[in-house]
Protein backbone atom coordinates (compact mmCIF):
# COMPACT_ATOMS: atom_id res chain seq x y z
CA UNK A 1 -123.54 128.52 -112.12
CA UNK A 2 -124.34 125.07 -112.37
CA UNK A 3 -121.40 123.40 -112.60
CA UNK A 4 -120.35 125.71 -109.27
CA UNK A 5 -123.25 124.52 -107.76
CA UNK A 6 -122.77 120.71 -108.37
CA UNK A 7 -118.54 121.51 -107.25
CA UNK A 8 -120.16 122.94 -103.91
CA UNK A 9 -121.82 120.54 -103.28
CA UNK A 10 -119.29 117.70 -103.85
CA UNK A 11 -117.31 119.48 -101.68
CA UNK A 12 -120.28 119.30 -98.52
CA UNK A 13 -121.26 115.98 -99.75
CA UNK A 14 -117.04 114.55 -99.25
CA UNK A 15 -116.89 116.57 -95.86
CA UNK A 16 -120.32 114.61 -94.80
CA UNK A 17 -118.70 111.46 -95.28
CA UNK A 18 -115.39 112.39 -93.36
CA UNK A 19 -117.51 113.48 -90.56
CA UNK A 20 -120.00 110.58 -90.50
CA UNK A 21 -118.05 107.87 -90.58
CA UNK A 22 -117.36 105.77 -87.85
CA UNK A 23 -113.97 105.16 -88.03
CA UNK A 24 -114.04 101.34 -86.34
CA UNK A 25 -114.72 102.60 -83.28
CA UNK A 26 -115.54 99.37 -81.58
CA UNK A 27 -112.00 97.96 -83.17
CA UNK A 28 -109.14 98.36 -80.95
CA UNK A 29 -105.30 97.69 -82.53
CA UNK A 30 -102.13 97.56 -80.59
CA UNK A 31 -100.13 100.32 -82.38
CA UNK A 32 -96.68 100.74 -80.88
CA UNK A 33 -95.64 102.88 -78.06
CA UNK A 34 -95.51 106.41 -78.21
CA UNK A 35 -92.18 108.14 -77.88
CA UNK A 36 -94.55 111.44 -78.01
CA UNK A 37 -96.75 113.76 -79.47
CA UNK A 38 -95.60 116.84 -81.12
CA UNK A 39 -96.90 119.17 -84.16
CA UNK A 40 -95.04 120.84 -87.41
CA UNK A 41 -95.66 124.17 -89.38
CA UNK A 42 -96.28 123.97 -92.93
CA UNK A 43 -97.77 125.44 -95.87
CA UNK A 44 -101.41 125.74 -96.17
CA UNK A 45 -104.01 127.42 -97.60
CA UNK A 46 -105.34 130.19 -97.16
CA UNK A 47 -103.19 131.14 -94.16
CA UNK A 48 -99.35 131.06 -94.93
CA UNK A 49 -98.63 128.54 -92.37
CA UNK A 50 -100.23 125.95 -90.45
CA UNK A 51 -99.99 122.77 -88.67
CA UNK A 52 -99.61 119.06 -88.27
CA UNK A 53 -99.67 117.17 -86.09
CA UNK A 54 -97.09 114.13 -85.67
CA UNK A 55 -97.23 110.88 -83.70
CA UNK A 56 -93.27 109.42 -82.82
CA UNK A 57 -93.29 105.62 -81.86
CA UNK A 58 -90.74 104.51 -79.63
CA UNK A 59 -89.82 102.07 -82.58
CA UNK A 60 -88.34 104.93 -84.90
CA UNK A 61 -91.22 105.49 -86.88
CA UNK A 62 -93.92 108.36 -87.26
CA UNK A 63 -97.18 108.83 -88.11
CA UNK A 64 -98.98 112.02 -89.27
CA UNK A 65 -102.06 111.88 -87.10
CA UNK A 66 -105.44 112.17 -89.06
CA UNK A 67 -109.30 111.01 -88.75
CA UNK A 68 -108.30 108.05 -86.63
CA UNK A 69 -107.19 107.99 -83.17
CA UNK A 70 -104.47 106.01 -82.01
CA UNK A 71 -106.78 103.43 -80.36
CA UNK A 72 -108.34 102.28 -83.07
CA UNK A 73 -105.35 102.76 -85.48
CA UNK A 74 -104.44 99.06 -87.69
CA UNK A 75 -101.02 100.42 -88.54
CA UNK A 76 -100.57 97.46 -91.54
CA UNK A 77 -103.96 99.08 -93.23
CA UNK A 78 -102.89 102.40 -92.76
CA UNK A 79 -99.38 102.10 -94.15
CA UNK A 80 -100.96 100.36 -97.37
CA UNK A 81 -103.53 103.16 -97.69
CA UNK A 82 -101.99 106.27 -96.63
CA UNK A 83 -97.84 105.39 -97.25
CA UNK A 84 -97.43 108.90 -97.26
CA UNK A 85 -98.52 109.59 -93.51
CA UNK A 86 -95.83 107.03 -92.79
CA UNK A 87 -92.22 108.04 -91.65
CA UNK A 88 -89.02 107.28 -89.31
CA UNK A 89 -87.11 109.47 -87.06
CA UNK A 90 -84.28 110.32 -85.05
CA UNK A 91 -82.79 112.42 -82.86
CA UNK A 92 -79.51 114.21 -82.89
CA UNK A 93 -78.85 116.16 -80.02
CA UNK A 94 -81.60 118.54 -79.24
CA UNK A 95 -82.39 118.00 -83.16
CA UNK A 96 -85.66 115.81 -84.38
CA UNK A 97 -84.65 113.98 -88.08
CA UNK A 98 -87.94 113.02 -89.77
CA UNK A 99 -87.28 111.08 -92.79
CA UNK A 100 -90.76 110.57 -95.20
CA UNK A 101 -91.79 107.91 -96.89
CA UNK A 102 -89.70 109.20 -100.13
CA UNK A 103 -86.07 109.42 -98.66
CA UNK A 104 -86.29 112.87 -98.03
CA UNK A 105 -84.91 114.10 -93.96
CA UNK A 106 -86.49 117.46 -92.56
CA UNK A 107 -84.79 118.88 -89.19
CA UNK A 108 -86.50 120.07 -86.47
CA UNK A 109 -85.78 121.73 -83.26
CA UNK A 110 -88.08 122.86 -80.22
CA UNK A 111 -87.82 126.77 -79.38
CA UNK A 112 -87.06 127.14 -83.71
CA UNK A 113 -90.62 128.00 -84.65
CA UNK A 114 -91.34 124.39 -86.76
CA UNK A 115 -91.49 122.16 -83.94
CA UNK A 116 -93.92 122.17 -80.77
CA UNK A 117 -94.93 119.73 -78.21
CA UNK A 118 -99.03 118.58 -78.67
CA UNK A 119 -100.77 117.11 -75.08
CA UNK A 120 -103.67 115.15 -74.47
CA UNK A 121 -106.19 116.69 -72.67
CA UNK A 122 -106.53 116.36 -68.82
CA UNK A 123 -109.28 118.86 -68.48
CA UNK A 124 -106.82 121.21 -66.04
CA UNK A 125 -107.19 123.78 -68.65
CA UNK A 126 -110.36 124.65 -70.42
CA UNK A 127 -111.53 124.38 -73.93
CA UNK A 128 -112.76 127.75 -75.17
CA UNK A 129 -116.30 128.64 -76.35
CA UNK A 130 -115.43 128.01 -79.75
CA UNK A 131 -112.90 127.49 -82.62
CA UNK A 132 -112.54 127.62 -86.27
CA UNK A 133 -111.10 126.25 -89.01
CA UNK A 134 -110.23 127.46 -92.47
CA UNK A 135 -110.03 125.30 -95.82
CA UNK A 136 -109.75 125.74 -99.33
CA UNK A 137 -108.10 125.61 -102.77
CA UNK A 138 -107.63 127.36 -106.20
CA UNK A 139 -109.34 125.31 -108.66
CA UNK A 140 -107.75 126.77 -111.83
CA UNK A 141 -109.70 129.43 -114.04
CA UNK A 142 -110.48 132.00 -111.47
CA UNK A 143 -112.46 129.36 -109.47
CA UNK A 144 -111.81 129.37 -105.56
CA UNK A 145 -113.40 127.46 -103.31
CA UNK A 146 -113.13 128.39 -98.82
CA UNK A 147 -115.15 126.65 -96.32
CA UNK A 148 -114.89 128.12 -92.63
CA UNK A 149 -115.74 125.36 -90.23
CA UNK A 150 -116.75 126.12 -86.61
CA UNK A 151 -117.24 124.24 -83.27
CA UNK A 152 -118.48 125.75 -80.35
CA UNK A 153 -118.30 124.04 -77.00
CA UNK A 154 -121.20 124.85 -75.34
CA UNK A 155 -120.61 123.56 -72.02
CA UNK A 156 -118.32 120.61 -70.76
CA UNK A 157 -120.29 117.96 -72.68
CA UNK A 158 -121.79 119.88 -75.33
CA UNK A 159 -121.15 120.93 -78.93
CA UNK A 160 -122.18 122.83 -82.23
CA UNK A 161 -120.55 122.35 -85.10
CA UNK A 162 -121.37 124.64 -88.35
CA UNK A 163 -119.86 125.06 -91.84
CA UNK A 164 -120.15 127.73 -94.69
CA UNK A 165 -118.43 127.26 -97.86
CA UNK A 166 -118.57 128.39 -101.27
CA UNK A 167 -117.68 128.33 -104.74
CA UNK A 168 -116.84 131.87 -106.44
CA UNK A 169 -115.52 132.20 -110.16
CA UNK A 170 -114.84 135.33 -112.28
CA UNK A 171 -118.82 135.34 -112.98
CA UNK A 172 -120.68 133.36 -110.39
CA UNK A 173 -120.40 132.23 -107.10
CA UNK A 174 -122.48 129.92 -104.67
CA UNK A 175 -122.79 129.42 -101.16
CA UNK A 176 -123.82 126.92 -98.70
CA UNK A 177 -124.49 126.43 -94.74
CA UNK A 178 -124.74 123.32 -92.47
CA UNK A 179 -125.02 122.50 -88.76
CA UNK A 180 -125.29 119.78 -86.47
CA UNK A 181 -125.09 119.57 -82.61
CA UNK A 182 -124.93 117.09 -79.88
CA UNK A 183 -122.33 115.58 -76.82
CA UNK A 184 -118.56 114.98 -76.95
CA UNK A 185 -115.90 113.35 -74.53
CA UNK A 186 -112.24 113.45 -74.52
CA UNK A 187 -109.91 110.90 -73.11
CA UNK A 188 -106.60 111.92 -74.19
CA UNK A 189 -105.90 112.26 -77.43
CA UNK A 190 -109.16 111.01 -78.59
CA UNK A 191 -112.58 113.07 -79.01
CA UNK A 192 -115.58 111.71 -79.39
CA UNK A 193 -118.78 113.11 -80.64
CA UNK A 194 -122.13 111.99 -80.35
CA UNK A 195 -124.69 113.97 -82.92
CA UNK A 196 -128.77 114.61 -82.43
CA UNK A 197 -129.64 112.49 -85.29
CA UNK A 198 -127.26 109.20 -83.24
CA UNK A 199 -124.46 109.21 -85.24
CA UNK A 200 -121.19 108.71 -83.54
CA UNK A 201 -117.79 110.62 -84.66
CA UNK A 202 -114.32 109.22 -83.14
CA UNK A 203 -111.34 111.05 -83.80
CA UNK A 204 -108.23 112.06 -82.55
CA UNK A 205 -107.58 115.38 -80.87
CA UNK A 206 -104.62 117.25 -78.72
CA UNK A 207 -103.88 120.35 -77.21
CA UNK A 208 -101.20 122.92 -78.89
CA UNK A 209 -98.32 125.03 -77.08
CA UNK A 210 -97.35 128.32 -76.53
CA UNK A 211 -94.58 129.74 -74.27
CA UNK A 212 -90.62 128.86 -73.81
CA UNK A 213 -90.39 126.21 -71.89
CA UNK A 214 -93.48 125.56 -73.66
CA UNK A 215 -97.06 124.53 -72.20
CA UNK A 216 -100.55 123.44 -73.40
CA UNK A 217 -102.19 126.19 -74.96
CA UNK A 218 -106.38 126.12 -74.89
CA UNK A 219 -105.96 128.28 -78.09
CA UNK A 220 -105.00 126.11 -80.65
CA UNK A 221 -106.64 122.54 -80.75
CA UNK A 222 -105.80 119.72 -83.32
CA UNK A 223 -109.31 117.44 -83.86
CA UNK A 224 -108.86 115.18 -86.75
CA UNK A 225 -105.65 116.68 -87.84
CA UNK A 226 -106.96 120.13 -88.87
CA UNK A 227 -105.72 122.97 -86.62
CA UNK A 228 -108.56 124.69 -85.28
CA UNK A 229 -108.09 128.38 -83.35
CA UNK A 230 -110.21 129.97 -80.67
CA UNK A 231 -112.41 132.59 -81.93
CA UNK A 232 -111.73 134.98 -79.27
């Protein structure tokens, strides 16, 4: 029970950081113009698919968006720190070519089910009251760990943002809760959140799609990277 305890809260303690830090916010870069903004399905956990979202430069490369919003993006740092978020692509017809950063090419097509358009947000369409987002991993040895993170939208400039997460094992299991609240603004494809306590959270965000010809869709958000779906 211990050791589950001390795993749990490792886990809360590394998601504190993520969320605290102030990702250079003042710093601005020049990173290279966008060709467009688009999101993937892959595998995740615990749902069978989810979603990334991708950043094409007009210069052939890519970028899988994370924490850090364009703006404030030193693409020199990032490539030596995160290679792997790093990419070039192509297009072949109506087909999208993403090569990674080890040689290997993945093909994908709008209207196929792998490959949407993401938008910025104009505020024409409406956040929802709240969204969610689930995380996890198996741990080996019967140990599981799921945190379900949630962000409500209050109003047009205010927040809540709350997380429960836990630990469970063949014999014991722990659980913990958190919250914090405050103001946010979006310009674009950047969020930014302002907490009680005067901490300041930067991060990138974008809109997902639904439809054929596709269209922004209020249901599915991307803030940070992490897919988050309306609760409705």
């Amino acid at each position: 029970m211990k050791t589950l305890k001390l795993l749990l809260s490792s886990i809360f303690l590394l998601g504190l950081v993520t969320l605290y830090t102030n990702l250079s916010a003042n710093t601005t870069y020049a990173a290279p113009a966008v060709e467009g903004w688009y999101f993937r399905a892959i595998s995740g956990y615990p749902a069978a698919i989810s979603f990334e979202p991708v950043v094409l430069f007009k210069n052939g490369e890519y970028f899988e968006i994370a924490d850090e919003p364009l703006e404030t993006l030193n693409v020199a740092a990032s490539k030596s720190k995160q290679p792997a978020a790093w990419g070039t692509w192509k297009k072949s017809g109506a087909t999208f070519l993403l090569t990674n950063s080890k040689g290997k090419t993945y093909d994908y097509k709008l209207g196929a089910g792998n490959w949407f358009p993401a938008y910025a947000y104009t505020g024409s369409l409406k956040l929802k009251p709240a969204y969610e987002k689930a995380s996890g991993g198996n741990y080996g040895n019967g140990v599981n760990a799921l945190t379900i993170s949630t962000i409500s939208f209050t109003d047009a400039t205010h927040f809540t943002w709350g997380k429960n997460g836990g630990i469970s094992a063949p014999n014991a299991s722990a659980w913990k809760k958190s919250a914090s609240a405050g103001t946010y603004k979006i310009t674009g494809h950047t969020i930014t959140f302002t907490f009680t306590d005067g901490k300041v959270l930067k991060t990138s965000f974008a809109l997902g799609a639904k439809g054929s010809p596709a269209r922004p869709d209020n249901g599915l958000i991307f803030i940070g990277g992490y897919p988050y779906t309306d609760t409705e």
